[in-house]
C-alpha atoms as a PDB file:
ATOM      1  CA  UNK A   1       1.370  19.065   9.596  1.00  0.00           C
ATOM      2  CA  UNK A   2       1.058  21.458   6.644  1.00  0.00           C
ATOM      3  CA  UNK A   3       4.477  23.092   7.925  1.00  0.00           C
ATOM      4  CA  UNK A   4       6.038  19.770   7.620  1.00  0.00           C
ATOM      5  CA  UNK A   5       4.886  18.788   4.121  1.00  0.00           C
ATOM      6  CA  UNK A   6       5.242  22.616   2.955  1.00  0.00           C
ATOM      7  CA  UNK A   7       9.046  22.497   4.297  1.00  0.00           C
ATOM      8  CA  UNK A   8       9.153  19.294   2.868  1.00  0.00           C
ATOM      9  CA  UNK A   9       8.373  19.982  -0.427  1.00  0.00           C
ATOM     10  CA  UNK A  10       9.775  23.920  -0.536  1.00  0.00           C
ATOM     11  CA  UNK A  11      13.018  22.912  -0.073  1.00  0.00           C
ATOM     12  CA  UNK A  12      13.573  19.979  -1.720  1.00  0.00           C
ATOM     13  CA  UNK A  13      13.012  21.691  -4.874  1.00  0.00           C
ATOM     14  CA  UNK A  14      15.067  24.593  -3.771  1.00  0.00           C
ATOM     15  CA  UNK A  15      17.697  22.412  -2.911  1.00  0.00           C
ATOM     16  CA  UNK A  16      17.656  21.086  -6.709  1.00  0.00           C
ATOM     17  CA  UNK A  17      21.269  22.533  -7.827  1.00  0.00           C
ATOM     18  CA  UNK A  18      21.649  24.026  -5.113  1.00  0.00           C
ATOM     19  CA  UNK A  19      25.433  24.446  -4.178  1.00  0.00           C
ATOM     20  CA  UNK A  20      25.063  21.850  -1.076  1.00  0.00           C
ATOM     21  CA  UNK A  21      23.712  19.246  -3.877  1.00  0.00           C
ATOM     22  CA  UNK A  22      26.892  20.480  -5.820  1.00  0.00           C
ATOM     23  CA  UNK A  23      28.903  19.636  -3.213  1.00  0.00           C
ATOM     24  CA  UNK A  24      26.938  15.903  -2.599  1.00  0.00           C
ATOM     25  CA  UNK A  25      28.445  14.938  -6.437  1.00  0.00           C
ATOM     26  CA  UNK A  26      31.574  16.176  -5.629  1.00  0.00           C
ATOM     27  CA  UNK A  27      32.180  14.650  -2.381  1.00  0.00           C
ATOM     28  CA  UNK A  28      30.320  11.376  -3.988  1.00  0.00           C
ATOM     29  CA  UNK A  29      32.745  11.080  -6.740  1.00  0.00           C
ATOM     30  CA  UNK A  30      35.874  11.841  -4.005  1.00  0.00           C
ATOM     31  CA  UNK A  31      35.140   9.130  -1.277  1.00  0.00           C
ATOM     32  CA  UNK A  32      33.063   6.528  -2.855  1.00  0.00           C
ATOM     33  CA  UNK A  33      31.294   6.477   0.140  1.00  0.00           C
ATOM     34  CA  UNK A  34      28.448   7.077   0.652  1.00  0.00           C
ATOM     35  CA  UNK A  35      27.265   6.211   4.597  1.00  0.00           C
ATOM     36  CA  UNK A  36      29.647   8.796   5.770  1.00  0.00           C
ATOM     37  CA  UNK A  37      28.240  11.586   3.135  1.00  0.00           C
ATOM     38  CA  UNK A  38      24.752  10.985   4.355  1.00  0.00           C
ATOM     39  CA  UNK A  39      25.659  11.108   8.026  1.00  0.00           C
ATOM     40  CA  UNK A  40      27.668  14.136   7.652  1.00  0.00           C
ATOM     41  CA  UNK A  41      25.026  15.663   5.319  1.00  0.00           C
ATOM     42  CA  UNK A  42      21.736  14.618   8.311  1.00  0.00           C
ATOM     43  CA  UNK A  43      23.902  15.976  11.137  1.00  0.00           C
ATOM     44  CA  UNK A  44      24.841  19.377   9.250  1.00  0.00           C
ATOM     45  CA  UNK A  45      21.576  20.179   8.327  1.00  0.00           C
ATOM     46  CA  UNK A  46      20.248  18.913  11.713  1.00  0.00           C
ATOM     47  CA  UNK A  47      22.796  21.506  13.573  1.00  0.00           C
ATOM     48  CA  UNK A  48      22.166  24.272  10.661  1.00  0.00           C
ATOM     49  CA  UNK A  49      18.324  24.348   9.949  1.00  0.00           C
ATOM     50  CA  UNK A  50      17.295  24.027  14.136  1.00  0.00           C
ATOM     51  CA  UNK A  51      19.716  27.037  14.430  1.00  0.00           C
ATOM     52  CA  UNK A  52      17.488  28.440  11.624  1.00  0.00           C
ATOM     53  CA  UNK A  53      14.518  27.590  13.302  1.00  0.00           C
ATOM     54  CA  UNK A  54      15.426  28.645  16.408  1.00  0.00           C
ATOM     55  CA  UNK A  55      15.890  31.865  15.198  1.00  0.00           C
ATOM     56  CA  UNK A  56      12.813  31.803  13.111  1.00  0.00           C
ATOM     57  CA  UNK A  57      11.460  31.126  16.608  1.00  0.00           C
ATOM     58  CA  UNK A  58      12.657  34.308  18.389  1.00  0.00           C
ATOM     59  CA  UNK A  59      11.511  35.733  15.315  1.00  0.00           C
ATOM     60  CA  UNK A  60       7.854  35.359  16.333  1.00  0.00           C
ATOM     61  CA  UNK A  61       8.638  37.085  19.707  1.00  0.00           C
ATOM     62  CA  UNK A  62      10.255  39.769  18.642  1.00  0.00           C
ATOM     63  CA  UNK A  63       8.822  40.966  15.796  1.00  0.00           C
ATOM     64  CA  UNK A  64       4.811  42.652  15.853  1.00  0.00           C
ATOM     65  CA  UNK A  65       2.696  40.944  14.140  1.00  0.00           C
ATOM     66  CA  UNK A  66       2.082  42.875  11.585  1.00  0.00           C
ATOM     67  CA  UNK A  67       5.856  44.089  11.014  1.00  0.00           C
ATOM     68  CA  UNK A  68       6.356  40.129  10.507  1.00  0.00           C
ATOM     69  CA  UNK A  69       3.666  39.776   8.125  1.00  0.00           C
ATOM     70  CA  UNK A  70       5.007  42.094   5.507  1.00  0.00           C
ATOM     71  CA  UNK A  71       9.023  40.748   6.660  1.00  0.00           C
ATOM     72  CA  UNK A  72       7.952  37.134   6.017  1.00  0.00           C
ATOM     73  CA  UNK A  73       5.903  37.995   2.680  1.00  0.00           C
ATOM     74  CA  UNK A  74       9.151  39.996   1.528  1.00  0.00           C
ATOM     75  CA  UNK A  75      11.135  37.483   2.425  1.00  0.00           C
ATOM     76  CA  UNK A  76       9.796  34.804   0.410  1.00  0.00           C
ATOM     77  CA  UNK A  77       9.285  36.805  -2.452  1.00  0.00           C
ATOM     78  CA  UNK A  78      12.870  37.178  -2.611  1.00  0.00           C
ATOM     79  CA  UNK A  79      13.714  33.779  -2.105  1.00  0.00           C
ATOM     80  CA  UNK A  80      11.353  32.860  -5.209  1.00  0.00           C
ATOM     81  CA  UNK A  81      14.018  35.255  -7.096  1.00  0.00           C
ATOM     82  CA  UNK A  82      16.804  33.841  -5.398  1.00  0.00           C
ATOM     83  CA  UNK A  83      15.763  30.502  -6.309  1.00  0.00           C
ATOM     84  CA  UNK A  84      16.061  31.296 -10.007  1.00  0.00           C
ATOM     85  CA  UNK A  85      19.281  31.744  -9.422  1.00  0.00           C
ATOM     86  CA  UNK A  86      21.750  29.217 -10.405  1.00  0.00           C
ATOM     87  CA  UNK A  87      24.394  28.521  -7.383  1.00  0.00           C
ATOM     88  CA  UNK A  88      28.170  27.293  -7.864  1.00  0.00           C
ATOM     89  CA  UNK A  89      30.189  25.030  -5.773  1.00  0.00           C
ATOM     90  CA  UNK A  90      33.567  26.793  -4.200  1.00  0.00           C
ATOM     91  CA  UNK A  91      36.787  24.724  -4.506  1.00  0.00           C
ATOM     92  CA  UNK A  92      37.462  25.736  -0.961  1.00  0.00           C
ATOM     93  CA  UNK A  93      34.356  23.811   0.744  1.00  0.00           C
ATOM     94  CA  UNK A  94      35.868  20.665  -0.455  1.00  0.00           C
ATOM     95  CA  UNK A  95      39.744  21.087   0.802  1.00  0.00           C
ATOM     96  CA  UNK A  96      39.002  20.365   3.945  1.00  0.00           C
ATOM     97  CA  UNK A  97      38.011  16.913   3.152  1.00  0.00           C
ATOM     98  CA  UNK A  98      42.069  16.095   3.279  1.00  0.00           C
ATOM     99  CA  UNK A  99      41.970  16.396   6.717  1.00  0.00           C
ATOM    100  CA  UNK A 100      38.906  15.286   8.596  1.00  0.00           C
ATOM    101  CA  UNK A 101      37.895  12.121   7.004  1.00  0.00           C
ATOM    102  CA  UNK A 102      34.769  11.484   4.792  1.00  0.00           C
ATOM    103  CA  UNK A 103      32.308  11.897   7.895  1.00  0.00           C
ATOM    104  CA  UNK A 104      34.170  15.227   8.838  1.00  0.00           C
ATOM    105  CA  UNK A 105      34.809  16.771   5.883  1.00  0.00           C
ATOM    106  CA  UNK A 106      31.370  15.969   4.584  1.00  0.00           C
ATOM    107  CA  UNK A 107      29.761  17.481   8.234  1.00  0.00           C
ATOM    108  CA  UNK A 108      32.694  20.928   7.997  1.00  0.00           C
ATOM    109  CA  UNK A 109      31.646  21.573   4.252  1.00  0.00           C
ATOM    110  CA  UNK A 110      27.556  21.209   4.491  1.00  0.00           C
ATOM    111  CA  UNK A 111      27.065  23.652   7.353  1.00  0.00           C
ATOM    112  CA  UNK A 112      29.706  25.761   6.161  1.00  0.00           C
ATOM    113  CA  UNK A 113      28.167  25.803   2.495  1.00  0.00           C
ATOM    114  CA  UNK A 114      24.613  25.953   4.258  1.00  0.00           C
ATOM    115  CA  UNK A 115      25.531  29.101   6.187  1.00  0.00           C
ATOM    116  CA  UNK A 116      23.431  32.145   4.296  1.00  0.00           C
ATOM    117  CA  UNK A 117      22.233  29.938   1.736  1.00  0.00           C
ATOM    118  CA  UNK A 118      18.687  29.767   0.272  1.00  0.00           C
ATOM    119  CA  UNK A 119      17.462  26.898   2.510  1.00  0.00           C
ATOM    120  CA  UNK A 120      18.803  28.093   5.636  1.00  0.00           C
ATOM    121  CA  UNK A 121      17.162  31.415   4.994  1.00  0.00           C
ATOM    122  CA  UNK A 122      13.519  29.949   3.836  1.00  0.00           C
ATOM    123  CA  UNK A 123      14.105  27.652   7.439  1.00  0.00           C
ATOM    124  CA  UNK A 124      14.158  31.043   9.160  1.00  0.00           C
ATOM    125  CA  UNK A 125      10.988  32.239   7.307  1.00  0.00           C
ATOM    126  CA  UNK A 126       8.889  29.096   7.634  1.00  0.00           C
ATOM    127  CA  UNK A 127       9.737  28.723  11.194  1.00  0.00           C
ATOM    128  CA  UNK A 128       8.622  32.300  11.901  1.00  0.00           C
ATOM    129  CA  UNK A 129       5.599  32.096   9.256  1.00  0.00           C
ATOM    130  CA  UNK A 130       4.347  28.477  10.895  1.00  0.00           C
ATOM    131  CA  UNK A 131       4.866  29.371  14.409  1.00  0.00           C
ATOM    132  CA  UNK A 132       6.347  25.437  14.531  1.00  0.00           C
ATOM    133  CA  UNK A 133       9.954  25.501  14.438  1.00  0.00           C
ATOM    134  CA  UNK A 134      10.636  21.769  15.603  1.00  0.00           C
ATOM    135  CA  UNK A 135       8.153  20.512  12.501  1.00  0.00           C
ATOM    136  CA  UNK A 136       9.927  22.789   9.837  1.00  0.00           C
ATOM    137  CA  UNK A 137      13.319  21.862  10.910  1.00  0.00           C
ATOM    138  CA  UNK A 138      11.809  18.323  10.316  1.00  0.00           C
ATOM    139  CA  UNK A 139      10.959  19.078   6.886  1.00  0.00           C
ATOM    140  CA  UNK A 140      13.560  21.138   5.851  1.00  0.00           C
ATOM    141  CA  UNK A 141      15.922  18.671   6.780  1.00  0.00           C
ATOM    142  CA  UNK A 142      13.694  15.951   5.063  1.00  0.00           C
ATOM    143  CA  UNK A 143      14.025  18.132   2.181  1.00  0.00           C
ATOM    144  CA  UNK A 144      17.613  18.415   2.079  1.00  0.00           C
ATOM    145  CA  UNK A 145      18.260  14.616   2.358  1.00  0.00           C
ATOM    146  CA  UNK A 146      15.687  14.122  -0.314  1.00  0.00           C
ATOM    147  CA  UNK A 147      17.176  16.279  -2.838  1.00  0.00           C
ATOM    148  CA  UNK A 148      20.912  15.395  -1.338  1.00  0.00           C
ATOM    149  CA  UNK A 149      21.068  11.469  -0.938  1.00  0.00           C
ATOM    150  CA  UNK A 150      20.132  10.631  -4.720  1.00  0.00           C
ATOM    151  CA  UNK A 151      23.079  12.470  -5.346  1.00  0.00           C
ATOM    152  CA  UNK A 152      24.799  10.758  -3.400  1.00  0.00           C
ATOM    153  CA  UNK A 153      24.468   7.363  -5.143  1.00  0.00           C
ATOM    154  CA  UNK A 154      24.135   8.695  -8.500  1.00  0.00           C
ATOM    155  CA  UNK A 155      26.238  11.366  -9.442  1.00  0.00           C
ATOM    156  CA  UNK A 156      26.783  13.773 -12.002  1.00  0.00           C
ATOM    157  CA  UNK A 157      25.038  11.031 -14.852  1.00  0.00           C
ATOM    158  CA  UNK A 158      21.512  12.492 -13.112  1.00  0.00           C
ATOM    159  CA  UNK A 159      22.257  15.872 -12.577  1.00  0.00           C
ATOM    160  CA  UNK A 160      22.500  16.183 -16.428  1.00  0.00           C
ATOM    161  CA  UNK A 161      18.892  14.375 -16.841  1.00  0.00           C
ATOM    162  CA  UNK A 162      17.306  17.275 -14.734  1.00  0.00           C
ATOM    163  CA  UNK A 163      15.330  20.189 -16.246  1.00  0.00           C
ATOM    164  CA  UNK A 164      17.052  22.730 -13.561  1.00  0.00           C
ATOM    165  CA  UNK A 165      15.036  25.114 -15.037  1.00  0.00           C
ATOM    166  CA  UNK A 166      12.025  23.904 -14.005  1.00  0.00           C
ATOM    167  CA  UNK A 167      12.411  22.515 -10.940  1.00  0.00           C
ATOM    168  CA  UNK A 168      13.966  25.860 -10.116  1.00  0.00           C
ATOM    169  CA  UNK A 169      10.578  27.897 -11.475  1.00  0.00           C
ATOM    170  CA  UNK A 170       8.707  25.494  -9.308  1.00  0.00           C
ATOM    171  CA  UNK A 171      10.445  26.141  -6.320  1.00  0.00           C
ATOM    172  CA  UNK A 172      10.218  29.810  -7.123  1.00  0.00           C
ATOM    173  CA  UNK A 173       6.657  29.888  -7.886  1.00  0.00           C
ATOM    174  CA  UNK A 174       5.804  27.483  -4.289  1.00  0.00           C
ATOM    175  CA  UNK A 175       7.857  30.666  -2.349  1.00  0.00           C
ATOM    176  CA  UNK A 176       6.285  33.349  -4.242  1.00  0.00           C
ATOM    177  CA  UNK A 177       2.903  31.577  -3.617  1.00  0.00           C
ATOM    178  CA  UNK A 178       3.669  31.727  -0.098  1.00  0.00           C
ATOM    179  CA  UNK A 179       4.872  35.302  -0.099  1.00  0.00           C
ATOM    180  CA  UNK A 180       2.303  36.637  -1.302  1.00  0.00           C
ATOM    181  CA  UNK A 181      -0.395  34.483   0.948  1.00  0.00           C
ATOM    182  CA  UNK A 182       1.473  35.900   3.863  1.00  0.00           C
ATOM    183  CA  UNK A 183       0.818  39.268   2.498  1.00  0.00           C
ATOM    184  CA  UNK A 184      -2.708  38.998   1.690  1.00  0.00           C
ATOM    185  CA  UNK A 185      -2.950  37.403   5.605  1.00  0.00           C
ATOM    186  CA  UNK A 186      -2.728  33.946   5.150  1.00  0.00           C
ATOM    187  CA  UNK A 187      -1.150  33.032   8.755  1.00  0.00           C
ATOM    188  CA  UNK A 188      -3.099  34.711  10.922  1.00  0.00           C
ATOM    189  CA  UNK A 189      -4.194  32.055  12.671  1.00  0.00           C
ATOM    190  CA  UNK A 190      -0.193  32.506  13.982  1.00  0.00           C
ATOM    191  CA  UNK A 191      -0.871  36.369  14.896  1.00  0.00           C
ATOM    192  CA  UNK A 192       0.847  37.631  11.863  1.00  0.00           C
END
């Protein structure tokens, strides 16, 4: 369970102004609707994340142990200084909206805007560093809808209210906590 409520947690803050909550407002204040933004925003990160985790997965068998170890701990560290990074919407993601519909635009533009991006990367990590792919994808994606559906409903008005800052040092700080326990062996009840 720990896997869960780590993934949980990680990435909801991560996903804080994150360029997929970017594109939330923006395809909030478009369509007005919001049913269709939250389906297309579940089923993206569904599809995205368990291709994540899946390869977070093979990871685990392909990797030594201890090669993985020092890959994961890496990893995370650099995703606490990627997180401090602020991200910016492309105008591209959201042209496709013209053609698709609210459900399919809001589906094309979240995995595309997903692909490479911090939370699809720390999916990969956790899945490999957990050893439980299907309960990271869980949380990840509970994460993302967390972080995603407020915006949904309320817009730009609460982006404003946020101290991005913070939230983003917290995420940081929870992924270079968890770099550098995978470092110092934490996981080794996994074989890493």
């Amino acid at each position: 369970m720990e896997s869960l409520f780590v993934s949980t947690g990680v990435v909801a803050l991560a996903e804080i102004g994150d360029k997929t909550q970017l594109l939330a407002f923006i395809l909030a204040a478009r369509f007005k609707r919001p049913a269709p933004i939250i389906a297309g925003i579940l089923l993206a990160t569904l599809v995205n994340h368990g291709l994540a985790g899946a390869l977070g997965a093979w990871i685990t068998t392909a990797v030594s142990p201890s090669v993985l170890r020092w890959v994961l701990g890496a990893s995370f560290l650099a995703m606490a200084a990627w997180t401090l990074l602020p991200d910016k919407i492309e105008e591209e993601e959201t042209r496709i909206a013209g053609r698709f519909g609210v459900f399919g635009a809001t589906l094309i533009t979240f995995f595309l805007a997903e692909m490479g991006d911090k939370t699809q990367v720390a999916t990969v990590a956790m899945a490999a560093h957990y050893g439980a792919p299907i309960l990271v994808i869980a949380g990840t994606t509970l994460g993302m809808l967390i972080a995603d559906v407020p915006a949904v409903f309320v817009g730009e008005r609460l982006a404003t209210r946020i101290p991005m800052r913070l939230v983003h040092g917290i995420a940081a700080a929870i992924f270079a906590a968890l770099g550098i326990a995978t470092l110092l062996g934490a996981g080794r009840s996994f074989g890493l």
